[in-house]
Protein backbone atom coordinates (compact mmCIF):
# COMPACT_ATOMS: atom_id res chain seq x y z
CA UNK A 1 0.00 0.00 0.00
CA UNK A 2 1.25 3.39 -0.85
CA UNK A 3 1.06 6.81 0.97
CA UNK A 4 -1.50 9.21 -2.23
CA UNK A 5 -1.60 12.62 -1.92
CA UNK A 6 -5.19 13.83 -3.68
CA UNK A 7 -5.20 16.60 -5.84
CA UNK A 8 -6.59 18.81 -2.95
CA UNK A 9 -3.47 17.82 -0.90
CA UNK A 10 -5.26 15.19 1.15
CA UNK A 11 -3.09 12.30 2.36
CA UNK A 12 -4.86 8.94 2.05
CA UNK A 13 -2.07 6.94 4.75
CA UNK A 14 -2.27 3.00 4.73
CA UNK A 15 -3.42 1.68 8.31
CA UNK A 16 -3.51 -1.85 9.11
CA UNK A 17 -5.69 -2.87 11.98
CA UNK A 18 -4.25 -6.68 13.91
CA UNK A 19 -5.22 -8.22 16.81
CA UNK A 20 -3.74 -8.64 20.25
CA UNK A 21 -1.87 -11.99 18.97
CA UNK A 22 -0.34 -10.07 15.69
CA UNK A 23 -3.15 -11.60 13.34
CA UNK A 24 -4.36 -9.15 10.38
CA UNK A 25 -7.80 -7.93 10.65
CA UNK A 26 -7.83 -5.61 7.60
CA UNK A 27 -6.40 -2.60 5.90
CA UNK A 28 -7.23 0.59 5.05
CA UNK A 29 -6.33 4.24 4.40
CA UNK A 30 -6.72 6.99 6.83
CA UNK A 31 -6.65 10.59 5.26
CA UNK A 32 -4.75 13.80 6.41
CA UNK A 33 -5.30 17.10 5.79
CA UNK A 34 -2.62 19.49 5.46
CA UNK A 35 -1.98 20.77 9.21
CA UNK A 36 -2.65 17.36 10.39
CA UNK A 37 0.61 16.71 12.93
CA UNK A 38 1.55 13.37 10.85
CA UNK A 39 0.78 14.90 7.69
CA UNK A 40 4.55 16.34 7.33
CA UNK A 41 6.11 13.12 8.11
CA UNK A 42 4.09 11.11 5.62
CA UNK A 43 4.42 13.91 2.85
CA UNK A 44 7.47 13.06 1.19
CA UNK A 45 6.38 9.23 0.86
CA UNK A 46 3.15 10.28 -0.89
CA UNK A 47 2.18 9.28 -4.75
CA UNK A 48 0.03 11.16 -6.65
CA UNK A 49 -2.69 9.16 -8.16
CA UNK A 50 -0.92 9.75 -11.39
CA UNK A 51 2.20 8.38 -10.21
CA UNK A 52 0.47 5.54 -8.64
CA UNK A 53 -1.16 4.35 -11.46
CA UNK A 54 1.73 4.58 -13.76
CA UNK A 55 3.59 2.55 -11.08
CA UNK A 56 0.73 0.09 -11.63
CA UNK A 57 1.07 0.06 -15.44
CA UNK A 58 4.93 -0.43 -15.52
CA UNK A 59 4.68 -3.56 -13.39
CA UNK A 60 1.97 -5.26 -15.21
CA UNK A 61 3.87 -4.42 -18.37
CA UNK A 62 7.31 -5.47 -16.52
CA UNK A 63 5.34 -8.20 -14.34
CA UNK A 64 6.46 -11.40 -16.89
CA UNK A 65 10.22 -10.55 -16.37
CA UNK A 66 9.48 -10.13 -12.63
CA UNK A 67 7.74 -13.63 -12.61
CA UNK A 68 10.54 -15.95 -14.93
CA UNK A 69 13.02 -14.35 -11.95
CA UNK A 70 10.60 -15.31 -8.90
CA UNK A 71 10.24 -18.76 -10.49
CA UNK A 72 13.93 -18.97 -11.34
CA UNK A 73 14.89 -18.08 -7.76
CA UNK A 74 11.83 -20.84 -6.43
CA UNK A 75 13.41 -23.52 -8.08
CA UNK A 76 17.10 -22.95 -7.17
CA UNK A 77 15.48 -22.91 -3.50
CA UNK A 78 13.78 -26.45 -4.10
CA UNK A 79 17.00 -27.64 -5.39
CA UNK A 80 19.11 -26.60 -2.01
């Protein structure tokens, strides 16, 4: 999950909520506002949702490279 700043400068901040023995319960995004106390220290993490999706589109382009390596590395694992 990625910090992404909206165009009205709104942070939307990934939260993950577990439970007392560490087990996920879910995740979602919590949004700043500009003069929020966190929203300085999350601001230079932030994507715009530009950026974001063009992240998205480079790895499903790049995503069949990605996988032959993953696969690659799997099997010299099952080999050891």
């Amino acid at each position: 999950m990625y910090v992404i700043r909206l165009a009205d400068g709104t942070l939307r901040v990934p939260q993950s909520l577990t439970s007392e023995d560490g087990r996920l319960i879910g995740n979602a995004y919590l949004e700043l506002e500009p003069g929020h106390p966190d929203y300085a220290r999350w601001l230079p993490e932030a994507l715009t949702e530009e950026e974001l999706a063009e992240r998205q589109r480079r790895w499903q382009a790049e995503n069949d490279d990605l996988e032959r390596e993953f696969l690659a590395f799997k099997a010299d694992q099952d080999e050891a």
